[in-house]
C-alpha atoms as a PDB file:
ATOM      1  CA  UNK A   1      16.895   1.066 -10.072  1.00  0.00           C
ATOM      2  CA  UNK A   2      17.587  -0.602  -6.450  1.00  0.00           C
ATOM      3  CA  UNK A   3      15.167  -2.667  -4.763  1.00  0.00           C
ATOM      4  CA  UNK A   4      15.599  -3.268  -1.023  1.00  0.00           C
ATOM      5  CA  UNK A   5      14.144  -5.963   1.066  1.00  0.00           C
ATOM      6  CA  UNK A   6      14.421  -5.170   4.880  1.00  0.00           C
ATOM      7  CA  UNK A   7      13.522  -9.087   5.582  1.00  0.00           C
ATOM      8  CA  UNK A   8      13.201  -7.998   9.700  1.00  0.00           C
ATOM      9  CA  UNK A   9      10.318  -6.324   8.222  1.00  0.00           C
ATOM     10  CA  UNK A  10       8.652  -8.422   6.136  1.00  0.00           C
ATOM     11  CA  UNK A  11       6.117 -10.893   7.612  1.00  0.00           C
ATOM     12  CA  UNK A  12       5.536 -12.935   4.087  1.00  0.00           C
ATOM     13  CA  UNK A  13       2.502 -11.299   3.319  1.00  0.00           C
ATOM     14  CA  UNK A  14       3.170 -12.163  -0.386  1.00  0.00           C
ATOM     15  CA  UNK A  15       1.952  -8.867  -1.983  1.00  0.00           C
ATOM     16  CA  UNK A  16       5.338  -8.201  -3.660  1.00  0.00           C
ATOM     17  CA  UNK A  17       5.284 -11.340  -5.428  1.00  0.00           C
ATOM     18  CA  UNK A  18       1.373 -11.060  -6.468  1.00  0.00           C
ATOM     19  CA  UNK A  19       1.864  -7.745  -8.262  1.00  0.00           C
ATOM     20  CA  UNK A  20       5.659  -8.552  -9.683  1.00  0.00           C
ATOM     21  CA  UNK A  21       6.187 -12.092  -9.859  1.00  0.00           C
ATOM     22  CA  UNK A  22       9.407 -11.498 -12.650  1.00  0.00           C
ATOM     23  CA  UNK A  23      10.775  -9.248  -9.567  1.00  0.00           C
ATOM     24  CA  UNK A  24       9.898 -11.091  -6.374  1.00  0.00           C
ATOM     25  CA  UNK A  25       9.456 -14.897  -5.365  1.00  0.00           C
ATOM     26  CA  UNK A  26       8.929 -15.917  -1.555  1.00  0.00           C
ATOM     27  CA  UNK A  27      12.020 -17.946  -0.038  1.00  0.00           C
ATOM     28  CA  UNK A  28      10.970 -21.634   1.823  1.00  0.00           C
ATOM     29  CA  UNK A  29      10.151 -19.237   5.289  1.00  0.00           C
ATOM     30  CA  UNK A  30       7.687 -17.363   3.149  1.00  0.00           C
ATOM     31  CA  UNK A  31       9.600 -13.815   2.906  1.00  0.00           C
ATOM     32  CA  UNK A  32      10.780 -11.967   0.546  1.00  0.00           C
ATOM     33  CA  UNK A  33      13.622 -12.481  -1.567  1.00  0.00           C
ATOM     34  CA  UNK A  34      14.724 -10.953  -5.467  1.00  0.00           C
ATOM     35  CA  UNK A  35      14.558 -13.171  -8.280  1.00  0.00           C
ATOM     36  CA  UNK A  36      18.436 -13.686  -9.585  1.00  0.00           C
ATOM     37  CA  UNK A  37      16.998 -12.630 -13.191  1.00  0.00           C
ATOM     38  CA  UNK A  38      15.119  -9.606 -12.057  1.00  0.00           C
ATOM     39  CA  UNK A  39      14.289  -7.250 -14.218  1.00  0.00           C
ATOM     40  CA  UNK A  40      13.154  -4.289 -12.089  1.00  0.00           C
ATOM     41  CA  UNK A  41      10.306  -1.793 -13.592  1.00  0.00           C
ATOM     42  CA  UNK A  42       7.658   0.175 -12.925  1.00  0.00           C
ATOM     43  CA  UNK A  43       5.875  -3.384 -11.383  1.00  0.00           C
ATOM     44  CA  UNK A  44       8.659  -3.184  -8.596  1.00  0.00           C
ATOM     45  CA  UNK A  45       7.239   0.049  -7.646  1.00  0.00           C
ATOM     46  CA  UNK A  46       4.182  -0.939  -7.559  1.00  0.00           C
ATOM     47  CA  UNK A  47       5.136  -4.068  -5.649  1.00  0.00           C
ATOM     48  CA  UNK A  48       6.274  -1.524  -2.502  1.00  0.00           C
ATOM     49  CA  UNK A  49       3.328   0.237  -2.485  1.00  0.00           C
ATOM     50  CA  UNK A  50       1.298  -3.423  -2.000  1.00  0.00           C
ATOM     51  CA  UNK A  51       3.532  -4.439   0.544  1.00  0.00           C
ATOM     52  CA  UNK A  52       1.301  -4.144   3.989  1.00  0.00           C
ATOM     53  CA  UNK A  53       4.795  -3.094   6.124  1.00  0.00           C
ATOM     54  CA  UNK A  54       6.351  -1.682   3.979  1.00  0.00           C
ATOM     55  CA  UNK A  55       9.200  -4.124   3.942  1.00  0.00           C
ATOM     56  CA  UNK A  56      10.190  -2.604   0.286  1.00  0.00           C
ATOM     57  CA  UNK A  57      12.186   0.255  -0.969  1.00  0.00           C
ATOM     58  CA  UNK A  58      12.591   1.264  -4.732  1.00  0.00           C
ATOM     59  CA  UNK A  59      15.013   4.140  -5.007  1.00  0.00           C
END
């Protein structure tokens, strides 16, 4: 599974982290940024589809 983060996208809503916080974290500007122990699953997925801009790709 790869997660991508298009951080021109991303306006630090915080969705990603609410609904996978073992995936995603916010960095100190508030965007989104991987956890370095990540364990993607079906929460990352779930973590695009919260994601108001659709900063987030699973593939």
């Amino acid at each position: 599974m790869m997660i991508d983060i298009d951080r021109d996208v991303c306006i630090g809503a915080g969705q990603c982290a609410l609904a996978a916080p073992k995936v995603f974290t916010q960095d100190d500007d508030g965007l989104s940024e991987l956890l370095p122990e990540a364990e993607p699953g079906p929460m990352a997925g779930e973590a695009a589809r919260a994601c108001p801009v659709q900063a987030i790709t699973v593939t």
